[in-house]
PDB file of N, CA and C in Angstrom:
ATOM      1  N   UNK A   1      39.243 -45.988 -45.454  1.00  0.00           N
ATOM      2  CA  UNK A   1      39.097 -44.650 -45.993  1.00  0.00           C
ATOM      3  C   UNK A   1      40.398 -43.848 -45.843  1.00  0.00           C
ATOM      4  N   UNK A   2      41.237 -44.162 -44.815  1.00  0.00           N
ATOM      5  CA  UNK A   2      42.508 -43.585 -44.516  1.00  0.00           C
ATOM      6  C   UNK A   2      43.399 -43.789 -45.486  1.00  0.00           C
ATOM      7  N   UNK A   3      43.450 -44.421 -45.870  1.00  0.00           N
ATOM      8  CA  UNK A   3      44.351 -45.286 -47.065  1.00  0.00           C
ATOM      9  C   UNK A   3      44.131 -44.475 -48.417  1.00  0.00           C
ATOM     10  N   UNK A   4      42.614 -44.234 -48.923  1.00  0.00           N
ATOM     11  CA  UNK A   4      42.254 -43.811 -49.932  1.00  0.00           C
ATOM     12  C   UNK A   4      42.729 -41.968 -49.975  1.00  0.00           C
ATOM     13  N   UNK A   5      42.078 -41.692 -48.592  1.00  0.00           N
ATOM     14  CA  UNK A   5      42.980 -39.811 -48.196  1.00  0.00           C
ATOM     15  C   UNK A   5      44.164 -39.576 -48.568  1.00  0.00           C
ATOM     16  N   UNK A   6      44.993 -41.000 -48.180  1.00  0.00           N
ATOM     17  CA  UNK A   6      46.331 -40.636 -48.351  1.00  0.00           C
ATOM     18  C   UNK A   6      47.098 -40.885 -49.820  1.00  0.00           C
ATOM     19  N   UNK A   7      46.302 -42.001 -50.720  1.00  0.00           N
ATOM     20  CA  UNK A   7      46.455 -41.671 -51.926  1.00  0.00           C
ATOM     21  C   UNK A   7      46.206 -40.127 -52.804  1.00  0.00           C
ATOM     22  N   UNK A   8      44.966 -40.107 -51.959  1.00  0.00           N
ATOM     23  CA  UNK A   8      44.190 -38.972 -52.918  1.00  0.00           C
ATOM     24  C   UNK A   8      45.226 -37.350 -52.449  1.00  0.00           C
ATOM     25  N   UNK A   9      45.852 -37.302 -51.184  1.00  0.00           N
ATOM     26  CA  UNK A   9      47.096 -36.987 -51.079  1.00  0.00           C
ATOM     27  C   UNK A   9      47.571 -36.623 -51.914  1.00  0.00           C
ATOM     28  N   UNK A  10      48.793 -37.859 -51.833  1.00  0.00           N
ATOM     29  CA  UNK A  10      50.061 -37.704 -53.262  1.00  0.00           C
ATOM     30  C   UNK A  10      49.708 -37.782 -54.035  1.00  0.00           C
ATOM     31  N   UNK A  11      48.073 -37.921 -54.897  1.00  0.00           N
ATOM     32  CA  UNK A  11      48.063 -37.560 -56.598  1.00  0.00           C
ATOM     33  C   UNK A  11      47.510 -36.265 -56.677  1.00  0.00           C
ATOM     34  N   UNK A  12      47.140 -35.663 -55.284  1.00  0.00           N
ATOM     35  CA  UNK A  12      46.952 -34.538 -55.691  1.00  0.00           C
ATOM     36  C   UNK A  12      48.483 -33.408 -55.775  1.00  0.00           C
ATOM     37  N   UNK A  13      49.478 -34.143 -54.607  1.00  0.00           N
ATOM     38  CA  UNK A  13      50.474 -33.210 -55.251  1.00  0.00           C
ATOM     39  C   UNK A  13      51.410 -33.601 -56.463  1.00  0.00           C
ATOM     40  N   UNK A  14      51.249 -34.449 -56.731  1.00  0.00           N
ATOM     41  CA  UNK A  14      51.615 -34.745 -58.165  1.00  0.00           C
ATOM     42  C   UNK A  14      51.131 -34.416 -59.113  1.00  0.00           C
ATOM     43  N   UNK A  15      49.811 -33.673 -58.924  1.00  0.00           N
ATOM     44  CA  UNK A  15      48.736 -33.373 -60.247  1.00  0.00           C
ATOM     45  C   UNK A  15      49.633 -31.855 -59.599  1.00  0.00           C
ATOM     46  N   UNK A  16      49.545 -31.391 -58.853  1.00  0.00           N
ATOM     47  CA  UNK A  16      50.424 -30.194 -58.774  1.00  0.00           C
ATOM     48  C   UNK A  16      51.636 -30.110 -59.583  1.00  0.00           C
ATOM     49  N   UNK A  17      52.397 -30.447 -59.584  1.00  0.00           N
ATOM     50  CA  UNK A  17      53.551 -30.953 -59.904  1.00  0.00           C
ATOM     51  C   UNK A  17      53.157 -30.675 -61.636  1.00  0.00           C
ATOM     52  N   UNK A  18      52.384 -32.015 -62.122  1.00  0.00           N
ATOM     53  CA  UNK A  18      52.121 -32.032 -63.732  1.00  0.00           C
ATOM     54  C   UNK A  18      51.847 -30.293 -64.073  1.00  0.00           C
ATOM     55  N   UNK A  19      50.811 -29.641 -63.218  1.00  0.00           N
ATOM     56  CA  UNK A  19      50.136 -28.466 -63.787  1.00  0.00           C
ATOM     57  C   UNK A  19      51.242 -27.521 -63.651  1.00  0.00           C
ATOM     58  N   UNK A  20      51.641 -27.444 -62.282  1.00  0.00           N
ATOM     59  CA  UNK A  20      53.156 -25.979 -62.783  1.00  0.00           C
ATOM     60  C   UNK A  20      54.417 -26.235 -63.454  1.00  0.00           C
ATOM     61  N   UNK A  21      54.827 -27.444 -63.618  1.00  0.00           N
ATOM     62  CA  UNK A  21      55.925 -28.034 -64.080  1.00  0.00           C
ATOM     63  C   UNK A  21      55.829 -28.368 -65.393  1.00  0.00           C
ATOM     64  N   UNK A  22      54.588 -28.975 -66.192  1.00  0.00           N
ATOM     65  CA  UNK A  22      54.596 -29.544 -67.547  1.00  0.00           C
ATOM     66  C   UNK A  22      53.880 -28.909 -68.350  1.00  0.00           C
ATOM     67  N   UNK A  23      51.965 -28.848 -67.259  1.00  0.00           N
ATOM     68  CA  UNK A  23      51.067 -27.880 -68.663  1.00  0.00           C
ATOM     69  C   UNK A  23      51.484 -26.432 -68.480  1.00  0.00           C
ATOM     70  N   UNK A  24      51.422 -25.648 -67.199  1.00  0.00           N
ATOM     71  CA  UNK A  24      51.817 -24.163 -67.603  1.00  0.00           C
ATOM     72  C   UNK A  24      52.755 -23.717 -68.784  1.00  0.00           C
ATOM     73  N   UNK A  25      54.240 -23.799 -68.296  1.00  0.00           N
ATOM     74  CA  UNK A  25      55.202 -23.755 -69.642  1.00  0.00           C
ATOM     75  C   UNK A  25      54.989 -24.419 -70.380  1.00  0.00           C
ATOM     76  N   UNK A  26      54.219 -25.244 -71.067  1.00  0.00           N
ATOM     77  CA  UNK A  26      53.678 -25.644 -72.197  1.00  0.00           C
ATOM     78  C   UNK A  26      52.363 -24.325 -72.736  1.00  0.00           C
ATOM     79  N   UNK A  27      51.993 -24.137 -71.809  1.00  0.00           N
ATOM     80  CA  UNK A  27      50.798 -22.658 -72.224  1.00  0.00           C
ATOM     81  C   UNK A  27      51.690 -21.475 -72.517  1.00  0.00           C
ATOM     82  N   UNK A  28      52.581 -21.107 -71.019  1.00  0.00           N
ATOM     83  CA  UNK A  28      53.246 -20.273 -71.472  1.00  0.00           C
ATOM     84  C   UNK A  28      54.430 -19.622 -71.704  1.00  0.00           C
ATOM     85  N   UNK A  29      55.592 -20.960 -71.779  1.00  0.00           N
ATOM     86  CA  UNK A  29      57.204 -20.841 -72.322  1.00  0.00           C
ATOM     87  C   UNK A  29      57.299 -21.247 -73.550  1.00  0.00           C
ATOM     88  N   UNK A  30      56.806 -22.468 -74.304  1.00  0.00           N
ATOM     89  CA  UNK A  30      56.926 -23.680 -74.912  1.00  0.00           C
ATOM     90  C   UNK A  30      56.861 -22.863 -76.766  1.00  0.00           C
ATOM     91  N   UNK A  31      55.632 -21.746 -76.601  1.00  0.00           N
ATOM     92  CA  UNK A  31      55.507 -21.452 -77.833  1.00  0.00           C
ATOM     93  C   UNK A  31      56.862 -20.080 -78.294  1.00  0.00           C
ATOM     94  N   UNK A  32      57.733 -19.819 -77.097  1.00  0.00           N
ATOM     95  CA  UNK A  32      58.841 -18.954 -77.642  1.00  0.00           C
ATOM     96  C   UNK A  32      60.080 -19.551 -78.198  1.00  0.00           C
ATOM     97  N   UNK A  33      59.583 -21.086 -78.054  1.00  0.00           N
ATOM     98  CA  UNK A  33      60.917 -21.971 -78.458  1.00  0.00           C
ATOM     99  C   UNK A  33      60.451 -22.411 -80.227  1.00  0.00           C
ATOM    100  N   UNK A  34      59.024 -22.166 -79.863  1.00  0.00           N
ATOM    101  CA  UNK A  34      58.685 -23.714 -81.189  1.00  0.00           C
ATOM    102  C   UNK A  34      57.218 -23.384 -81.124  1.00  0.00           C
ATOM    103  N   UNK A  35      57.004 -23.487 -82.449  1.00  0.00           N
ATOM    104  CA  UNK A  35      55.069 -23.353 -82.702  1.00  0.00           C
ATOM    105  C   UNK A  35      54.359 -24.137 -82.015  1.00  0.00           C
ATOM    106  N   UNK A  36      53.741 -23.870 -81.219  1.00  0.00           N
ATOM    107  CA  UNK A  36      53.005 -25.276 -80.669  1.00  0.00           C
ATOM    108  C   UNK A  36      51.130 -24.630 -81.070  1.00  0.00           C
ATOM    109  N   UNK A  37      50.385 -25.108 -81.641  1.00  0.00           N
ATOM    110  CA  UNK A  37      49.138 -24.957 -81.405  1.00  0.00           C
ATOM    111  C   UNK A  37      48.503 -24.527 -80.510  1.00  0.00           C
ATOM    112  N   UNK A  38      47.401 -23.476 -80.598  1.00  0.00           N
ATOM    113  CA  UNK A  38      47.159 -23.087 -79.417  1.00  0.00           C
ATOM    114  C   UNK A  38      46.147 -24.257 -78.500  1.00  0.00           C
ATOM    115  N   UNK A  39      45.428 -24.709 -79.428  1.00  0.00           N
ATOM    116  CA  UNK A  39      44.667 -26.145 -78.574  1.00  0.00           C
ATOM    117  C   UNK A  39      45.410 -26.756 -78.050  1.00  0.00           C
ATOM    118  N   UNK A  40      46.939 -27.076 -78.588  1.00  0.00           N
ATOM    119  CA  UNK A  40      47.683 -27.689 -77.498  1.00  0.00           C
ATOM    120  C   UNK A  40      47.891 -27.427 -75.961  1.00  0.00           C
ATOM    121  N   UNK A  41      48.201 -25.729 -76.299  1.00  0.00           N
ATOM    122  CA  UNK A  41      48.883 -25.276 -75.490  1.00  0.00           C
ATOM    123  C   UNK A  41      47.469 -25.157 -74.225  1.00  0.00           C
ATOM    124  N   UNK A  42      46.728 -24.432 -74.769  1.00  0.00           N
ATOM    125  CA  UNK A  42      45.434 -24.436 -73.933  1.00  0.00           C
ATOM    126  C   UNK A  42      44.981 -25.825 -73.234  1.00  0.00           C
ATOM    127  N   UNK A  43      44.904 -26.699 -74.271  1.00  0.00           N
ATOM    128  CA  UNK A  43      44.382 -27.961 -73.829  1.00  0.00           C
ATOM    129  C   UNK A  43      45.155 -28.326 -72.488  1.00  0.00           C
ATOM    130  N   UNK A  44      46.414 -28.622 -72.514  1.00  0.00           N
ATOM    131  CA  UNK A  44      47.281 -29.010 -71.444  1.00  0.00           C
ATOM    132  C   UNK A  44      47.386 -28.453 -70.265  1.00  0.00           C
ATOM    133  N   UNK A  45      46.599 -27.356 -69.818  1.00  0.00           N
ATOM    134  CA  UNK A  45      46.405 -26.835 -69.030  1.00  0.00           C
ATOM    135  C   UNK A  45      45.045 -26.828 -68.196  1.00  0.00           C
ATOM    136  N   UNK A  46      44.262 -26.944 -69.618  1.00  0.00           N
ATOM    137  CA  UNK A  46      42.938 -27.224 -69.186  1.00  0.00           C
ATOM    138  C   UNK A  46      42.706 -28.891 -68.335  1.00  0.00           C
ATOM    139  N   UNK A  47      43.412 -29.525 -69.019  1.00  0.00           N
ATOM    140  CA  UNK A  47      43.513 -31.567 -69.000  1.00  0.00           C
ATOM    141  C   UNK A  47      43.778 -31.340 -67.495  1.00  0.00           C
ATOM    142  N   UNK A  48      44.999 -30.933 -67.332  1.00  0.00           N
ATOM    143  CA  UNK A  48      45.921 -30.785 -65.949  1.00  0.00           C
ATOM    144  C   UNK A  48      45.145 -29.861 -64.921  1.00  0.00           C
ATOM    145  N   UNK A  49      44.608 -29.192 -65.221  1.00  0.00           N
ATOM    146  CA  UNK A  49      43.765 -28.002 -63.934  1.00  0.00           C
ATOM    147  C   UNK A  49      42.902 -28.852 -63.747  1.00  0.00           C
ATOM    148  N   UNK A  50      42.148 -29.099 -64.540  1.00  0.00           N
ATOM    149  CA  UNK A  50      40.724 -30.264 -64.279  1.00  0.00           C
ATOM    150  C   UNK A  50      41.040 -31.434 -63.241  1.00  0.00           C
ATOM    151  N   UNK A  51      42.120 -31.980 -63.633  1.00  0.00           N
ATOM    152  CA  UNK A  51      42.327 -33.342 -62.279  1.00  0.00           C
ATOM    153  C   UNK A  51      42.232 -32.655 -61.561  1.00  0.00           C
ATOM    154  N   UNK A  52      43.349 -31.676 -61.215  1.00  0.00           N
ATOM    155  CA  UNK A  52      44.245 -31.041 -60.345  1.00  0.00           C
ATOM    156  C   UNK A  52      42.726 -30.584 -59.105  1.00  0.00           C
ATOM    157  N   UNK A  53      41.872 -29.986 -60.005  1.00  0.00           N
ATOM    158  CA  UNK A  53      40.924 -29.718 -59.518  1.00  0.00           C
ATOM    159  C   UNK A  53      39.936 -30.388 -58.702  1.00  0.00           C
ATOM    160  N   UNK A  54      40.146 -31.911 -59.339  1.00  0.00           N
ATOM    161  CA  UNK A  54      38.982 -32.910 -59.096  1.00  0.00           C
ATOM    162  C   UNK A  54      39.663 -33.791 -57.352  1.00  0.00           C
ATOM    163  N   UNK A  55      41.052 -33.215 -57.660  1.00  0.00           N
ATOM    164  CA  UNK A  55      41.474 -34.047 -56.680  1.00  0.00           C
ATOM    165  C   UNK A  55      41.686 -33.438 -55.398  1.00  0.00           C
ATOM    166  N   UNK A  56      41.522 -31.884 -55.774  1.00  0.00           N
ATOM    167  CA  UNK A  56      41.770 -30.975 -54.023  1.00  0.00           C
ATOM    168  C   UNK A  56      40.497 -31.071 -53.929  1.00  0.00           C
ATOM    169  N   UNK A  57      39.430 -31.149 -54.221  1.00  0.00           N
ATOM    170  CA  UNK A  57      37.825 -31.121 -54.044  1.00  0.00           C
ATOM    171  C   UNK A  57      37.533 -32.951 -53.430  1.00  0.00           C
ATOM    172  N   UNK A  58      38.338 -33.754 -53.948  1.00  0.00           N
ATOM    173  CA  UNK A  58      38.303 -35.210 -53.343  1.00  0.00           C
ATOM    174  C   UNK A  58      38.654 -35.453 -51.970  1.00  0.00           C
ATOM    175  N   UNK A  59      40.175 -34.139 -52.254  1.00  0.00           N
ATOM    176  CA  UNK A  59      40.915 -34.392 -50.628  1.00  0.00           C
ATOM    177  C   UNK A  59      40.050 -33.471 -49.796  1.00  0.00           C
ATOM    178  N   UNK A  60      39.699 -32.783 -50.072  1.00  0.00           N
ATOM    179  CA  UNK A  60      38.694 -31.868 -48.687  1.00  0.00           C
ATOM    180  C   UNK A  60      37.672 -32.952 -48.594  1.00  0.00           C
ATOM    181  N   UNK A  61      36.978 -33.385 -49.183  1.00  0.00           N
ATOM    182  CA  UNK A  61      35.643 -34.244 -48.937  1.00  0.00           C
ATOM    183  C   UNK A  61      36.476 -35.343 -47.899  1.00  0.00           C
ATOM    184  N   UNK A  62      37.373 -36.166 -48.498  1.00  0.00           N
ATOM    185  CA  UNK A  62      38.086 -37.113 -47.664  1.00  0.00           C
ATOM    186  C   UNK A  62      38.435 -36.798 -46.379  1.00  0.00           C
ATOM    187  N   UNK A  63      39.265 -35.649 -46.308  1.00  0.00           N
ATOM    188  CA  UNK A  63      39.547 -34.915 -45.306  1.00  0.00           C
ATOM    189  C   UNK A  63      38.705 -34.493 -43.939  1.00  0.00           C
ATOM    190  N   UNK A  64      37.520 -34.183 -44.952  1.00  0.00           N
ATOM    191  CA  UNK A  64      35.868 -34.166 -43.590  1.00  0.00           C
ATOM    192  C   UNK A  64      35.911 -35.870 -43.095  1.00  0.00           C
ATOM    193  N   UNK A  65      35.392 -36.560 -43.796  1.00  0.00           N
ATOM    194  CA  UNK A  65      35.345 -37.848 -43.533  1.00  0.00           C
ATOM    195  C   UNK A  65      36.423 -38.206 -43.137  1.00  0.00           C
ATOM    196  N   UNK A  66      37.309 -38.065 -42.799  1.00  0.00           N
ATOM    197  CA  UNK A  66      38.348 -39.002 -42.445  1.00  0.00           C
ATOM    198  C   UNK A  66      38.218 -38.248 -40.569  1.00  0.00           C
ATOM    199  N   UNK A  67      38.205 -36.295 -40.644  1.00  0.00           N
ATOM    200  CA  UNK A  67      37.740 -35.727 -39.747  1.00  0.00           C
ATOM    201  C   UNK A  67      36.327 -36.616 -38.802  1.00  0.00           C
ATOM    202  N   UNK A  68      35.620 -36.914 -39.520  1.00  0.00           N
ATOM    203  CA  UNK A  68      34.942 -37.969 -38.814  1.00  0.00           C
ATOM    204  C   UNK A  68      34.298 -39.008 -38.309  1.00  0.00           C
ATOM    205  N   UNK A  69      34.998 -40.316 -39.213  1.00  0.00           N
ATOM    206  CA  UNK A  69      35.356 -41.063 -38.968  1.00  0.00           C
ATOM    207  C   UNK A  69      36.615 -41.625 -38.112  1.00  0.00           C
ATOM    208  N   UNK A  70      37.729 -40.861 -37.859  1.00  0.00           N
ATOM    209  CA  UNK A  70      39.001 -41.497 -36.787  1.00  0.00           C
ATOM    210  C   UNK A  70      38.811 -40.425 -35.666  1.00  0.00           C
ATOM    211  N   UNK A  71      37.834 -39.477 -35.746  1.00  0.00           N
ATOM    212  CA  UNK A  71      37.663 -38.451 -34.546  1.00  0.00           C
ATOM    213  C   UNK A  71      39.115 -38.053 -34.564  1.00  0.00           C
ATOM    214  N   UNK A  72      39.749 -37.129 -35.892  1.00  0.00           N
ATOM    215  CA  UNK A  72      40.704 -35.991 -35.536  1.00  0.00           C
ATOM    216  C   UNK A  72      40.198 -34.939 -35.035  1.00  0.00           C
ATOM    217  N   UNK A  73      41.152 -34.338 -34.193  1.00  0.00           N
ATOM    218  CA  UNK A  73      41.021 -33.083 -33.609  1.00  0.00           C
ATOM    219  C   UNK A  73      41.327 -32.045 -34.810  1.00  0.00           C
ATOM    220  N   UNK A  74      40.327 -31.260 -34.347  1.00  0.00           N
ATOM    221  CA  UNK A  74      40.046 -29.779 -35.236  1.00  0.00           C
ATOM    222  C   UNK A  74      41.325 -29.231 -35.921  1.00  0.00           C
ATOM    223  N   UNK A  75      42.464 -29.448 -34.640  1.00  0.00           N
ATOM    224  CA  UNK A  75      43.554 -28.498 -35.394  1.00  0.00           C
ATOM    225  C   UNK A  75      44.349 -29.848 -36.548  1.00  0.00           C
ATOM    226  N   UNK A  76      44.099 -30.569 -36.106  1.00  0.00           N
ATOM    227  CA  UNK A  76      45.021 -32.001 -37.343  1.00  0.00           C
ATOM    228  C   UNK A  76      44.571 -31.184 -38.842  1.00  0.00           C
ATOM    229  N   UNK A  77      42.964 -31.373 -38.574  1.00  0.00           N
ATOM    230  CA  UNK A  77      42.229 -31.159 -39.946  1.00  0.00           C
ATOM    231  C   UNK A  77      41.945 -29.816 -40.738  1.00  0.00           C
ATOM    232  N   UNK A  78      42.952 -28.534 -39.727  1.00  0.00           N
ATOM    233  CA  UNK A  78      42.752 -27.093 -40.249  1.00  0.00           C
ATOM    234  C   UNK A  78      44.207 -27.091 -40.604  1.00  0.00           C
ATOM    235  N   UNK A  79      45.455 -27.688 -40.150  1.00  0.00           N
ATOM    236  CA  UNK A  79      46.757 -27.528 -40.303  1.00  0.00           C
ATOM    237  C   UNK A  79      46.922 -28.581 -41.864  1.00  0.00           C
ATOM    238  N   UNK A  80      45.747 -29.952 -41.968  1.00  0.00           N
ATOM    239  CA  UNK A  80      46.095 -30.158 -43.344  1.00  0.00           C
ATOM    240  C   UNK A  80      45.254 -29.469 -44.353  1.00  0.00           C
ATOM    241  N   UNK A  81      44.568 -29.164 -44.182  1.00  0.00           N
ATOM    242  CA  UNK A  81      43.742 -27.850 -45.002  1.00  0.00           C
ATOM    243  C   UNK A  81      44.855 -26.834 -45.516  1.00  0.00           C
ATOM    244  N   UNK A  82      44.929 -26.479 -44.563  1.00  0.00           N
ATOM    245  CA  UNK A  82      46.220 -25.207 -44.692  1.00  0.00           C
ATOM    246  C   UNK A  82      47.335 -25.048 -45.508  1.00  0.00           C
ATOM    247  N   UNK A  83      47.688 -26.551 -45.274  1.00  0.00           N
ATOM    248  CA  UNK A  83      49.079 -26.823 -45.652  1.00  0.00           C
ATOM    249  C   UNK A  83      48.308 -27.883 -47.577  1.00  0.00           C
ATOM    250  N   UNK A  84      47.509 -27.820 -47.508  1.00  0.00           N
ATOM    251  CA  UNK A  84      46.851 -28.402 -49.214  1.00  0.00           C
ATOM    252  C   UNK A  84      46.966 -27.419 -49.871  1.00  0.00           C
ATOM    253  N   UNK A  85      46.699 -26.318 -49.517  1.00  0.00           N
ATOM    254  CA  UNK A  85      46.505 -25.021 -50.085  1.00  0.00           C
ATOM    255  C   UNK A  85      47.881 -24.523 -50.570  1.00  0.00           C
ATOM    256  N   UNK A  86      48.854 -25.049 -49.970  1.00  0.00           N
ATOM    257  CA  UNK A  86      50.652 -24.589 -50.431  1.00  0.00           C
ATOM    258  C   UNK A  86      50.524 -25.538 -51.747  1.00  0.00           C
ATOM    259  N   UNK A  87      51.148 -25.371 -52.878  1.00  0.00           N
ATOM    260  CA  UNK A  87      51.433 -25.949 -53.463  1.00  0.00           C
ATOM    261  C   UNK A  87      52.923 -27.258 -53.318  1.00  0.00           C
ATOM    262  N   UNK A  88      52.185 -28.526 -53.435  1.00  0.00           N
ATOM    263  CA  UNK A  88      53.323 -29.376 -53.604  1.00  0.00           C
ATOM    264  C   UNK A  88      53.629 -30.221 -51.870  1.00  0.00           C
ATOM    265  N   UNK A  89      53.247 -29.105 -51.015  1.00  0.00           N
ATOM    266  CA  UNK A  89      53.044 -29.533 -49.223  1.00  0.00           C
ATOM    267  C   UNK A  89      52.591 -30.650 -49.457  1.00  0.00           C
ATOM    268  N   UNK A  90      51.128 -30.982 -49.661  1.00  0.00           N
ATOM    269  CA  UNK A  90      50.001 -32.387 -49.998  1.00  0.00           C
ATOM    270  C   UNK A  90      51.109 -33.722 -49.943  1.00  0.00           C
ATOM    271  N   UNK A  91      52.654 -33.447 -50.350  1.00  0.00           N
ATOM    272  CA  UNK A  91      53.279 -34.591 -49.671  1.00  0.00           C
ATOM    273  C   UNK A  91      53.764 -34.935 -48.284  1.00  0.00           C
ATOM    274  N   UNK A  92      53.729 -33.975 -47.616  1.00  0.00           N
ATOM    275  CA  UNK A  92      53.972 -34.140 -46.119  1.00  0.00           C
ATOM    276  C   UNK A  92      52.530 -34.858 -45.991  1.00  0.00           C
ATOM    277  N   UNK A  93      51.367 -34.217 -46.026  1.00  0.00           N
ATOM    278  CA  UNK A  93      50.317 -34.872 -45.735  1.00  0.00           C
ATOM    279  C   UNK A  93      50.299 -36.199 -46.223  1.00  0.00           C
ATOM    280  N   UNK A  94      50.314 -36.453 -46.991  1.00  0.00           N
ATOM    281  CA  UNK A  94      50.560 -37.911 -47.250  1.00  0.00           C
ATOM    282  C   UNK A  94      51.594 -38.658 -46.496  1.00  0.00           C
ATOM    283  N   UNK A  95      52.210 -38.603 -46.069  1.00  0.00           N
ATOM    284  CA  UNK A  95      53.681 -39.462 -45.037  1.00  0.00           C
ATOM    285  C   UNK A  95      53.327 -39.177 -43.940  1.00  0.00           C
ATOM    286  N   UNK A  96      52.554 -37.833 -43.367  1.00  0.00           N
ATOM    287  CA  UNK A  96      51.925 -38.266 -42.097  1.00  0.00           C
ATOM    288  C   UNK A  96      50.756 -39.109 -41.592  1.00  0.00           C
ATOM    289  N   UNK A  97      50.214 -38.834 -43.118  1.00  0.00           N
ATOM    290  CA  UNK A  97      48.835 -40.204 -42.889  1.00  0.00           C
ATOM    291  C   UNK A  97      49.631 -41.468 -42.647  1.00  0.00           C
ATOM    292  N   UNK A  98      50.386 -41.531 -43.807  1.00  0.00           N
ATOM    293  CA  UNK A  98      50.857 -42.765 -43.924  1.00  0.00           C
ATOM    294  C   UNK A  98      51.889 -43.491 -42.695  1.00  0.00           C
ATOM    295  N   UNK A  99      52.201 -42.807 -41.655  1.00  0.00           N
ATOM    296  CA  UNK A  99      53.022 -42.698 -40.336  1.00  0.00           C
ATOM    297  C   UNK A  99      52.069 -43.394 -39.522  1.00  0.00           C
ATOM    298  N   UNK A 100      50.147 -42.642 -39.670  1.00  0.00           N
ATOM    299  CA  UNK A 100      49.462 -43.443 -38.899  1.00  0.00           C
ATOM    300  C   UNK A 100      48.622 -44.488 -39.125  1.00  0.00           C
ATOM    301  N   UNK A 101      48.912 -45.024 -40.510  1.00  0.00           N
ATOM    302  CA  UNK A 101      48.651 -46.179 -40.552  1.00  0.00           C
ATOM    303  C   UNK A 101      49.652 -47.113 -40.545  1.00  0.00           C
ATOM    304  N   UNK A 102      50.623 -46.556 -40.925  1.00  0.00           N
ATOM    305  CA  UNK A 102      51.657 -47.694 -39.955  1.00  0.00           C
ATOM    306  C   UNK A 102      52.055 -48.011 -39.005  1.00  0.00           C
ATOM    307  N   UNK A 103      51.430 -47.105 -37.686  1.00  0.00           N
ATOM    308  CA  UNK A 103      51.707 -47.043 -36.069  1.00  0.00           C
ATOM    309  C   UNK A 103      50.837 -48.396 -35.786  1.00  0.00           C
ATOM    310  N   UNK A 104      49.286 -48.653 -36.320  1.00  0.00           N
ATOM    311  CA  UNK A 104      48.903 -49.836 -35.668  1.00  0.00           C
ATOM    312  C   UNK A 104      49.744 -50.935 -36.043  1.00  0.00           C
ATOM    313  N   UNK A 105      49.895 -50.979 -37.427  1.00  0.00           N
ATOM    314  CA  UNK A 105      50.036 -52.031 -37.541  1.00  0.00           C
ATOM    315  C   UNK A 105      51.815 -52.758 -36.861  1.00  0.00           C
ATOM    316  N   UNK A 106      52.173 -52.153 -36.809  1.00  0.00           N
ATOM    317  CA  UNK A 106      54.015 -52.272 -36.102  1.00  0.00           C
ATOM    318  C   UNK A 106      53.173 -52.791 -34.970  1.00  0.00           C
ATOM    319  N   UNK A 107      52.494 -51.755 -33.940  1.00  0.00           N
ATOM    320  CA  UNK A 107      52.345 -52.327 -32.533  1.00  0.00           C
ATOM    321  C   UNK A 107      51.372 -53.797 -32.652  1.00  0.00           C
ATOM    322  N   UNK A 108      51.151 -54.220 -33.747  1.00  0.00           N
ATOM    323  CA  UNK A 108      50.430 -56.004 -33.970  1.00  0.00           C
ATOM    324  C   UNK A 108      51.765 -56.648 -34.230  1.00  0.00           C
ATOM    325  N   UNK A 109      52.701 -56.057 -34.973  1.00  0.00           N
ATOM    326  CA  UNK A 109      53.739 -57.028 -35.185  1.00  0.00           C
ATOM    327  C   UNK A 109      54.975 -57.370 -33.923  1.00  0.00           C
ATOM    328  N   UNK A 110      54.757 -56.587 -33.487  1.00  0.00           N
ATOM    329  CA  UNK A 110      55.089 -56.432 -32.367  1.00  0.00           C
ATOM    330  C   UNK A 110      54.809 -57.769 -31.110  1.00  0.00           C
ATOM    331  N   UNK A 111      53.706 -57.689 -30.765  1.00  0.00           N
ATOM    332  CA  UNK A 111      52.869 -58.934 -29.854  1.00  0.00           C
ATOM    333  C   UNK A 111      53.288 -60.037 -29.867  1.00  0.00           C
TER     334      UNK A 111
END
């Protein structure tokens, strides 16, 4: 399940990423350059909020479960809460998950 948190992680800050970086100024820079349709413009925002959406609602659910299943302490799981809520942060969270699933496995290669 740790593995899956920490995907669901980095696509959620990458779905960040798509929504302020590609669909917004596509909603609302894109049409002062060049006609763009408004279904376009709408759509691409709508497409992009919707993951964007599906995937901070994935990482909190994960986030409980992962809260208890590896028995994190309260503050692990309010400081990545916290820090999901920044836009684009969700990659630190991801490299620190990913730090502790690579701690077991080093100390096996190790032996």
């Amino acid at each position: 399940m740790i593995r899956i948190f920490q995907q669901v992680a980095l696509w959620e800050a990458i779905s960040t990423i798509i929504l302020f970086f590609i669909a917004m100024p596509i909603k609302y820079v894109l049409h002062h350059f060049m006609e763009v349709p408004d279904d376009i413009r709408n759509g691409a925002v709508r497409i992009a909020g919707s993951i964007h959406g599906f995937l901070v609602v994935l990482f909190v659910i994960l986030l409980l479960a992962c809260w208890q299943t590896y028995n994190w302490k309260f503050s692990r799981v309010v400081k990545y809460f916290v820090v999901s809520l920044i836009p684009i942060v969700s990659f630190w969270v991801e490299r620190d998950v990913k730090k502790e699933i690579a701690a077991p496995q080093k100390a096996v290669n190790t032996l």
